[in-house]
Protein backbone atom coordinates (compact mmCIF):
# COMPACT_ATOMS: atom_id res chain seq x y z
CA UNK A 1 123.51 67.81 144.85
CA UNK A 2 120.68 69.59 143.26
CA UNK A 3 121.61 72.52 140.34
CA UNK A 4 119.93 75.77 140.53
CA UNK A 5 118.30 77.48 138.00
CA UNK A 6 120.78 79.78 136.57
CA UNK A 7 123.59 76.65 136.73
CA UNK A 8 120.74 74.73 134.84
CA UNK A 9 120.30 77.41 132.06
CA UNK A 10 124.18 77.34 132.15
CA UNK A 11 124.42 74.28 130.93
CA UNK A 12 121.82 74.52 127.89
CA UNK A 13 123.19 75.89 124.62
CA UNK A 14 122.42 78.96 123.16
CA UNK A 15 121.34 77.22 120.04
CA UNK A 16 118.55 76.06 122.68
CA UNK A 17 117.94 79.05 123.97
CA UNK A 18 117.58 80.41 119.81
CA UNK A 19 115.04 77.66 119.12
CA UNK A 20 112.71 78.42 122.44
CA UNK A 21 112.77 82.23 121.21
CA UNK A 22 111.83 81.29 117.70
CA UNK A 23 108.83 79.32 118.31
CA UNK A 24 107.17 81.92 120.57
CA UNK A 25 105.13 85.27 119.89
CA UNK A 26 106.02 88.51 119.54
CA UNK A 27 105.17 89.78 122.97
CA UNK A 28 106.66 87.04 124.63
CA UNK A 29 110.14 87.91 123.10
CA UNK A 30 109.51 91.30 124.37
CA UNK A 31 108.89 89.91 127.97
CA UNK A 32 111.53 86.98 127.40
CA UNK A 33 114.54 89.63 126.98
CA UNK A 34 113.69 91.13 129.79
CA UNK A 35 114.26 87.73 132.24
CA UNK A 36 118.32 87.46 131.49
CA UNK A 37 121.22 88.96 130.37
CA UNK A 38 121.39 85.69 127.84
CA UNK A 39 118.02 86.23 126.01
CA UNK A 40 118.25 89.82 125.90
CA UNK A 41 121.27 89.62 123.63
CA UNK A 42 119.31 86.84 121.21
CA UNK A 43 116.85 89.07 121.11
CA UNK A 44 118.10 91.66 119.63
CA UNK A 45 118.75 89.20 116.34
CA UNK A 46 116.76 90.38 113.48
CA UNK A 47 116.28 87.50 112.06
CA UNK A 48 114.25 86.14 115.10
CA UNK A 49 112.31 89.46 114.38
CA UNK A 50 112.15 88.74 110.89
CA UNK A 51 110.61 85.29 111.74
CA UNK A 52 108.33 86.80 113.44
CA UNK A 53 107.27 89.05 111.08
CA UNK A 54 106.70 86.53 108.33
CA UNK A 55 104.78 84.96 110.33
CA UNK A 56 102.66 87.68 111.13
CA UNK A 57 102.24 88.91 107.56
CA UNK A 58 103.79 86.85 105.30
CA UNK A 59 104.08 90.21 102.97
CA UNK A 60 107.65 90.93 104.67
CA UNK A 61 108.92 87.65 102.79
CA UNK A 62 109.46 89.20 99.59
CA UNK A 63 112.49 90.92 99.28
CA UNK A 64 111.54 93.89 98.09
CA UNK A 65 109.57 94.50 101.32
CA UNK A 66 112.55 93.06 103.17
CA UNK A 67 115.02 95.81 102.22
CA UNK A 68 111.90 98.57 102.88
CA UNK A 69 111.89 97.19 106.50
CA UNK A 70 115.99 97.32 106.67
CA UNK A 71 115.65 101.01 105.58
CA UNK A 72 113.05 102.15 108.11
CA UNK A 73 114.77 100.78 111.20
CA UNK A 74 114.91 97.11 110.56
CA UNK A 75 112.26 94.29 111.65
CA UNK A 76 112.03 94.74 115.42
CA UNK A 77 111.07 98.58 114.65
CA UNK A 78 108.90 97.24 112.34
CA UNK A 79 106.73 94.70 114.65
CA UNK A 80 106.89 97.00 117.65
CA UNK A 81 105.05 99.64 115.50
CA UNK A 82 102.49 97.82 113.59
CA UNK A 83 101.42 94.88 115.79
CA UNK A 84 99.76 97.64 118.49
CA UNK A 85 96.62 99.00 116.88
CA UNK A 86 95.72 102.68 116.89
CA UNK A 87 93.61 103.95 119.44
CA UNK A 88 92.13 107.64 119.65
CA UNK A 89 91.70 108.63 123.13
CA UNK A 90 89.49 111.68 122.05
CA UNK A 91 86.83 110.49 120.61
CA UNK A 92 84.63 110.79 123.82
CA UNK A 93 85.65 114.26 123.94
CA UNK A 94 84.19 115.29 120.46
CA UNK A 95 80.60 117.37 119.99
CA UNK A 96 79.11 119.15 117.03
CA UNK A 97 79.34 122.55 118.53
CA UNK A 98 83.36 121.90 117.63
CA UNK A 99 82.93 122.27 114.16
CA UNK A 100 83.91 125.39 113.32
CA UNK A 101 81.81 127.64 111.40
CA UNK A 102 83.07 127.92 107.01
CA UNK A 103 83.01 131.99 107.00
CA UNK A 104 83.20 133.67 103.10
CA UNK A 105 85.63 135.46 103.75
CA UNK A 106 88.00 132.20 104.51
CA UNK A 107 89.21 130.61 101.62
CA UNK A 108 89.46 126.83 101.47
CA UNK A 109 93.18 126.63 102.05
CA UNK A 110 92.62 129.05 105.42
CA UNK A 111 89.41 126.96 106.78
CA UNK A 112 91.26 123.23 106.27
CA UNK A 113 94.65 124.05 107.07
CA UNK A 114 98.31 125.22 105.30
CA UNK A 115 99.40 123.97 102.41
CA UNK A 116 103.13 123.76 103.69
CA UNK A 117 102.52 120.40 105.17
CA UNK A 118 101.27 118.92 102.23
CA UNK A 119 104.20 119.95 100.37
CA UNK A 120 106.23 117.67 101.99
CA UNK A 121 104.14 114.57 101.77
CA UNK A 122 103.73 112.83 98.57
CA UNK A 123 101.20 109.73 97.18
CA UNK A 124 104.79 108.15 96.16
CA UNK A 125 106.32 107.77 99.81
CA UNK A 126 103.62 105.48 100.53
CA UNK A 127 103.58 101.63 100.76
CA UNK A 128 100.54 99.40 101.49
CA UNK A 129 101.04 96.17 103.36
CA UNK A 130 98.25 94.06 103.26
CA UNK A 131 97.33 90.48 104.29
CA UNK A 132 94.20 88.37 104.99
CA UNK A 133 94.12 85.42 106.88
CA UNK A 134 91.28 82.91 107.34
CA UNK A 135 91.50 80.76 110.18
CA UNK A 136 94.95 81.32 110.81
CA UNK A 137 95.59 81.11 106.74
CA UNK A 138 96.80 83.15 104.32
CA UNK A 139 94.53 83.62 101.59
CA UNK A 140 95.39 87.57 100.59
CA UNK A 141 99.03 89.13 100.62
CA UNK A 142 99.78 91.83 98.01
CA UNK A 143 102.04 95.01 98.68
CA UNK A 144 100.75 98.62 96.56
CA UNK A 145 103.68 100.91 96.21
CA UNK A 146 102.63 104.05 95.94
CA UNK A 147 99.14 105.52 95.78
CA UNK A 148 97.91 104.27 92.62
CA UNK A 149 96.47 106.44 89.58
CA UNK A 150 97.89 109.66 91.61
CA UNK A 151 100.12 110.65 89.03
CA UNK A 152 99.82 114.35 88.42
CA UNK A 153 97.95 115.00 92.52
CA UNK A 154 98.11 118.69 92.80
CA UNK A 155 95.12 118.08 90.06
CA UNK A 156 92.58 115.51 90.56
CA UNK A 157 93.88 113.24 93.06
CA UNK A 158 94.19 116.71 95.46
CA UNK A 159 90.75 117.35 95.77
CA UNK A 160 88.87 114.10 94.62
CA UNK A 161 88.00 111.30 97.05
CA UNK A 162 90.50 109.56 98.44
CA UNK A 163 90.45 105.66 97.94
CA UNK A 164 92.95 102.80 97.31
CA UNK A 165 91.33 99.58 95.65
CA UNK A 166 93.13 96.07 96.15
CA UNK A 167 91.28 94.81 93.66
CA UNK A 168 88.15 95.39 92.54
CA UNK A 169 86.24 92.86 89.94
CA UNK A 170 83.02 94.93 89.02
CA UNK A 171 80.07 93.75 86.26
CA UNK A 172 78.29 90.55 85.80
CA UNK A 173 80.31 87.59 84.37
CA UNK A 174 82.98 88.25 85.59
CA UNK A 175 85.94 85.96 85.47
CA UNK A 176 87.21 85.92 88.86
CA UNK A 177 90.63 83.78 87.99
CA UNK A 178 93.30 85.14 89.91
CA UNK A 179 91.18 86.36 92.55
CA UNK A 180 90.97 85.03 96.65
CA UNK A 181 88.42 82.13 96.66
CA UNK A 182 87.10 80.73 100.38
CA UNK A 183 85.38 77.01 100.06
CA UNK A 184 84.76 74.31 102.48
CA UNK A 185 88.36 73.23 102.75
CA UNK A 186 88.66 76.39 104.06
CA UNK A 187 86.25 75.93 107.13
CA UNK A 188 83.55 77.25 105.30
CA UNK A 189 80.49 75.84 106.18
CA UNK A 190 78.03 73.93 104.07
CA UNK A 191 74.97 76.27 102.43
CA UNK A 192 72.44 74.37 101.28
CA UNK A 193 70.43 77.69 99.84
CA UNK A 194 70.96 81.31 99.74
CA UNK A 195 67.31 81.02 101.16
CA UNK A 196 68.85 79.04 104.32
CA UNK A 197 71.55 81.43 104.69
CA UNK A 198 69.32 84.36 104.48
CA UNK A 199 67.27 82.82 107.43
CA UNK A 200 69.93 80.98 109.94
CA UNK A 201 73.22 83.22 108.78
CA UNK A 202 75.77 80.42 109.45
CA UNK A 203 77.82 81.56 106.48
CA UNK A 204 78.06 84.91 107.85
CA UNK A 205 78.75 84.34 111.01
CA UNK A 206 81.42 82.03 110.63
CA UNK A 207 83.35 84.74 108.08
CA UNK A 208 82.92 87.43 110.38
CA UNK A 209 84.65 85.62 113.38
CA UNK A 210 87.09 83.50 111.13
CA UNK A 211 88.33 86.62 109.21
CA UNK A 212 91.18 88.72 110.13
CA UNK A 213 92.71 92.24 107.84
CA UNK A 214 96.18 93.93 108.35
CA UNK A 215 96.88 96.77 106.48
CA UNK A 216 100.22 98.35 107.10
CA UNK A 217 101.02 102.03 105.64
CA UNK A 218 104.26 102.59 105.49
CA UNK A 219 106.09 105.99 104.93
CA UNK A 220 109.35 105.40 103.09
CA UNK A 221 110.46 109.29 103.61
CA UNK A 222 109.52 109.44 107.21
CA UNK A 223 110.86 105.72 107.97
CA UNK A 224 107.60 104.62 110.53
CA UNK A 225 104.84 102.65 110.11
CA UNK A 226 101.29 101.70 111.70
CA UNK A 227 98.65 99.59 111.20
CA UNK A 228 95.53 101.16 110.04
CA UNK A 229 93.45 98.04 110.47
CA UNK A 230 90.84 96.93 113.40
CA UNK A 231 92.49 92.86 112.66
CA UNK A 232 88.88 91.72 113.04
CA UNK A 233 85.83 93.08 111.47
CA UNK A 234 83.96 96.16 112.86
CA UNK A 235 80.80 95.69 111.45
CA UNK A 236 79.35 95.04 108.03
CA UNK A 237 75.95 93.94 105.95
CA UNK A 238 74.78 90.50 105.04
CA UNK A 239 72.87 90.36 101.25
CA UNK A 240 74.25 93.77 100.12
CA UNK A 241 73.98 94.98 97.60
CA UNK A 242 73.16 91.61 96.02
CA UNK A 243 71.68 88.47 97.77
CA UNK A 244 74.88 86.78 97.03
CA UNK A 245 77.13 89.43 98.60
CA UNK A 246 78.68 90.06 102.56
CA UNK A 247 80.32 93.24 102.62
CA UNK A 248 82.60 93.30 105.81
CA UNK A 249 84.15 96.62 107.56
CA UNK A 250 87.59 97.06 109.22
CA UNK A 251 89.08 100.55 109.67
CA UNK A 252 90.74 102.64 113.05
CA UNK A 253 89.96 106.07 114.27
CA UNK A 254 93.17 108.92 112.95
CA UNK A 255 93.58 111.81 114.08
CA UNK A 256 92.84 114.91 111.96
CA UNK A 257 94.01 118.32 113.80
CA UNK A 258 95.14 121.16 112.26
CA UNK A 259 94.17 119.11 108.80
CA UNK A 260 90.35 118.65 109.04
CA UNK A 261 87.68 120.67 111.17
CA UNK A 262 86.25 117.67 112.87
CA UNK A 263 89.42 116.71 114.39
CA UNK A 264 89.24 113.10 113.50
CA UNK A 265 88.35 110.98 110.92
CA UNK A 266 87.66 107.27 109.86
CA UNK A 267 89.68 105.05 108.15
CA UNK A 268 87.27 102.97 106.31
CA UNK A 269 88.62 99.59 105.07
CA UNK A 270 85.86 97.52 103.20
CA UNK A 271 86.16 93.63 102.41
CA UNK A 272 83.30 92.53 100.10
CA UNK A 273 82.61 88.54 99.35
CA UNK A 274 80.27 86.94 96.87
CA UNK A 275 78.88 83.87 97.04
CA UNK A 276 79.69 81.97 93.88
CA UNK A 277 78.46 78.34 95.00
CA UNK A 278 75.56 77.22 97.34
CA UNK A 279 74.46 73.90 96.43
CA UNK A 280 74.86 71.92 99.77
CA UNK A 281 77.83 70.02 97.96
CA UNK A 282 80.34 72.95 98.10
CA UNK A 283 79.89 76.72 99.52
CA UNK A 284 82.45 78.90 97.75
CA UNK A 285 83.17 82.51 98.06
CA UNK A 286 85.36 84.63 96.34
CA UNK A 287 86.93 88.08 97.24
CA UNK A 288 85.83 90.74 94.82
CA UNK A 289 86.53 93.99 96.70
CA UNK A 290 88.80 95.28 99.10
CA UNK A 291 89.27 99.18 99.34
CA UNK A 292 90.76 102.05 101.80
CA UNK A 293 89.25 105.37 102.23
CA UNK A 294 89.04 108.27 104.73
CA UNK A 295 85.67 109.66 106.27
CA UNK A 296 85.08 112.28 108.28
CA UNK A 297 82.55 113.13 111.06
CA UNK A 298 79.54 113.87 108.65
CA UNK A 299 80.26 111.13 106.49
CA UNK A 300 81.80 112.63 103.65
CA UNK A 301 84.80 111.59 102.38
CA UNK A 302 88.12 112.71 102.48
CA UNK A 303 89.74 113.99 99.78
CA UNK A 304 93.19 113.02 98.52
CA UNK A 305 95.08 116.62 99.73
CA UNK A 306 94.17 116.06 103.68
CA UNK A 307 93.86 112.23 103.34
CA UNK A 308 97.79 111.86 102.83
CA UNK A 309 98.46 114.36 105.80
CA UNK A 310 96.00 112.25 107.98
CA UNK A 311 98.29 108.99 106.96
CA UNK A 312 101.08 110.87 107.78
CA UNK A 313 99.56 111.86 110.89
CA UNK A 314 98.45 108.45 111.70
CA UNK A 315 102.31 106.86 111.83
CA UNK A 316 103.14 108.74 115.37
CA UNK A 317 99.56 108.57 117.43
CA UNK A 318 98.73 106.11 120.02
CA UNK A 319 98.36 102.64 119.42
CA UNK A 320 98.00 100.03 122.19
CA UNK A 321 98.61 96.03 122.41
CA UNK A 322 94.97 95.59 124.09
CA UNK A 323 92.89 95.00 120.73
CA UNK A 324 90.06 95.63 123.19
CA UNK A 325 90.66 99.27 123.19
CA UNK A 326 90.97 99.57 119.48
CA UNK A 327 87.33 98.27 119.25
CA UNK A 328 85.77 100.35 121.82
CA UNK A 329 87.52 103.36 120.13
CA UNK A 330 85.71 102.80 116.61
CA UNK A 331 82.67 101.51 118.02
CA UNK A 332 82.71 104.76 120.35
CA UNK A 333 83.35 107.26 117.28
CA UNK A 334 79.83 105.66 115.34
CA UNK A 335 78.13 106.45 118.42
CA UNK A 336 79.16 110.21 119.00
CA UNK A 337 79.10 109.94 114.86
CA UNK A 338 75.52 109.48 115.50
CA UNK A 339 75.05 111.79 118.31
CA UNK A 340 76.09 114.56 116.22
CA UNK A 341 74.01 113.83 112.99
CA UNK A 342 71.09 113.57 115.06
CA UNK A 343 71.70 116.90 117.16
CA UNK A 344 72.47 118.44 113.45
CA UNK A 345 69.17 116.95 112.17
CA UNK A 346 67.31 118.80 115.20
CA UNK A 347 69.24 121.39 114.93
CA UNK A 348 68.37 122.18 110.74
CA UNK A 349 64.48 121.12 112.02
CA UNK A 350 64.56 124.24 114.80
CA UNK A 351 65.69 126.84 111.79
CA UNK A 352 62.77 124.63 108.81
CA UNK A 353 60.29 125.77 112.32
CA UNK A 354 61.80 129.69 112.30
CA UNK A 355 61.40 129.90 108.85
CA UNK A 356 57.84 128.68 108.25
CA UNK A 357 56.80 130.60 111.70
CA UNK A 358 58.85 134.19 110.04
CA UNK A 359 57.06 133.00 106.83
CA UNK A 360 53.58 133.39 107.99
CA UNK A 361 53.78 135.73 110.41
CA UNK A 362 55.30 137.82 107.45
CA UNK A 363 52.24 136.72 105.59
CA UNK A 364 49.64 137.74 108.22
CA UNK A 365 51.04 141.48 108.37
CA UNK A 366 50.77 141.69 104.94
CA UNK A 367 47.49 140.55 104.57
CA UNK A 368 46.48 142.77 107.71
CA UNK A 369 48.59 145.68 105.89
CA UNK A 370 46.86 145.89 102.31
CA UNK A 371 43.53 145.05 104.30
């Protein structure tokens, strides 16, 4: 006598049934405790959340970032809102003519927004989560609590650009110990010459699709979460500003209303390499920059005030599972980005043309005047 399928799962332990959940992804948990009554209990155990977690940024295993996740709802909470990326459904909706006009007789305070909302967020509810992986490895995790050097914000910090710096190894000779190094036991591939490089771009190529960048902000007052990060690189430049450097770009598109007059704004997350070795024995590159800041529309950056009430923003908008749509959203925003500095451009080139035309006609009646 055959056994059905539910008298089959019957007989398997639930220690079984642990071990199967623990193995697979996050999304497949999701889906798996929706099949039975059996895994839908297991999988509401934290610590197969927690597993999962760790594995996808192995920042949650320290404990310090343990307890943070405990606090804020615990690790489930946790992946469900930072595994989705962000996605701004508006972009395509955005023109120049929405900018609103800066009148004199608005103060700054009136034209960006009310400074009741700021009082409520602060630099020190903040927590950075980042990791890097090559290749499926780890090679970057580190954790920044707080927004460093914003001691004393209603000064400086409040109306100075906003930016948050990893690390950051500037100068020539520079002793890079303790920093991220990539070399052929990596997966990097061999580089006989910078000159080669420059030409075929093998090097480059492989560390744009091989690299992947989560950076979790976490707000310890408001208890959510989101990942600000594209997970795989948006764009970047090969040889800049050196010969020797790749600088890659991650970032997402936030929302910015009733903060910032263009409505949205760019989270610009930039991951710069240098190439330390290329002698066709060994390629080696180490990680010398990787920084957070806010742009807007125009390409100005954000200051420090409306940056934290964009972050804060940030942990409640959209975000889907399709890492599709997070792409097409940033790669969308450059091109209406570009739309609208052009259209400004012709725009400022129709007023240089009234100008010189009010200039010499000016000109002409006074010369046919004193004539």
């Amino acid at each position: 006598m055959s056994m059905g399928p539910a008298d089959t799962m019957a007989t398997l332990s639930s220690d079984l049934f642990y071990d199967i959940l623990n193995r697979v992804d996050g999304a497949t948990l999701a889906s798996a405790s929706c099949a039975c009554a059996a895994f839908s209990s297991m999988s509401k155990e934290e610590r197969l959340w927690e597993n999962m977690c760790s594995s996808m940024w192995p920042s949650t295993n320290r404990d310090d970032v343990k307890n943070l996740i405990s606090q804020i709802g615990g690790f489930k909470k946790f992946y469900a809102d930072c595994f989705p990326l962000i996605v701004n459904k508006n972009v395509s909706e955005f023109a120049w003519s929405d900018y609103p006009e800066f009148s004199e007789e608005l103060t700054e305070a009136e034209y960006y927004g009310d400074f009741d909302g700021f009082q409520n967020v602060s630099p020190s509810d903040f927590v950075s989560i980042v990791d890097v992986r090559y290749k499926d490895k780890t090679i970057c995790s580190k954790v920044i609590w707080g927004i460093p050097n914003a001691n004393g914000f209603n000064g400086w910090f409040s109306n100075c650009p906003f930016r948050i710096d990893l690390f950051n190894f500037t100068g020539q000779g520079d002793d890079h110990t303790g920093g991220v190094t990539l070399s052929v036991a990596d997966g990097l591939p061999l580089v006989t010459s910078m000159e080669r490089e420059r030409k075929d771009g093998k090097l480059w190529q492989e560390l744009c699709d091989g690299i992947r960048l989560s950076w979790i902000v976490v707000n310890t007052k408001a208890k959510k979460a989101a990942n600000l990060s594209s997970w795989s690189p948006l764009g970047g430049q090969r040889h800049w500003p050196t010969e020797n450097d790749f600088l890659l770009r991650f970032g997402s598109i936030l929302p910015a209303e009733d903060i910032l007059p263009c409505q949205m704004v760019e989270c610009i997350i930039a991951m710069k390499f240098q190439v330390t070795e290329a002698s066709g024995v060994e390629t080696t590159l180490n990680l010398t920059e990787l920084c957070m800041q806010l742009g807007d529309m125009e390409g100005a950056h954000v200051n420090g005030r409306n940056s934290l009430l964009v972050l804060n923003e940030a942990l409640s908008c959209d975000r889907s599972k399709n890492y599709n749509l997070a792409l097409e959203s940033c790669h969308l925003y450059s091109k209406v980005q570009s739309e609208i500095k052009e259209e400004k451009m012709r725009y400022e080139s129709r007023l240089d043309q009234l100008w010189i035309l009010g200039s010499i006609t000016v000109f002409v009646t006074l010369c046919c005047y004193f004539m």
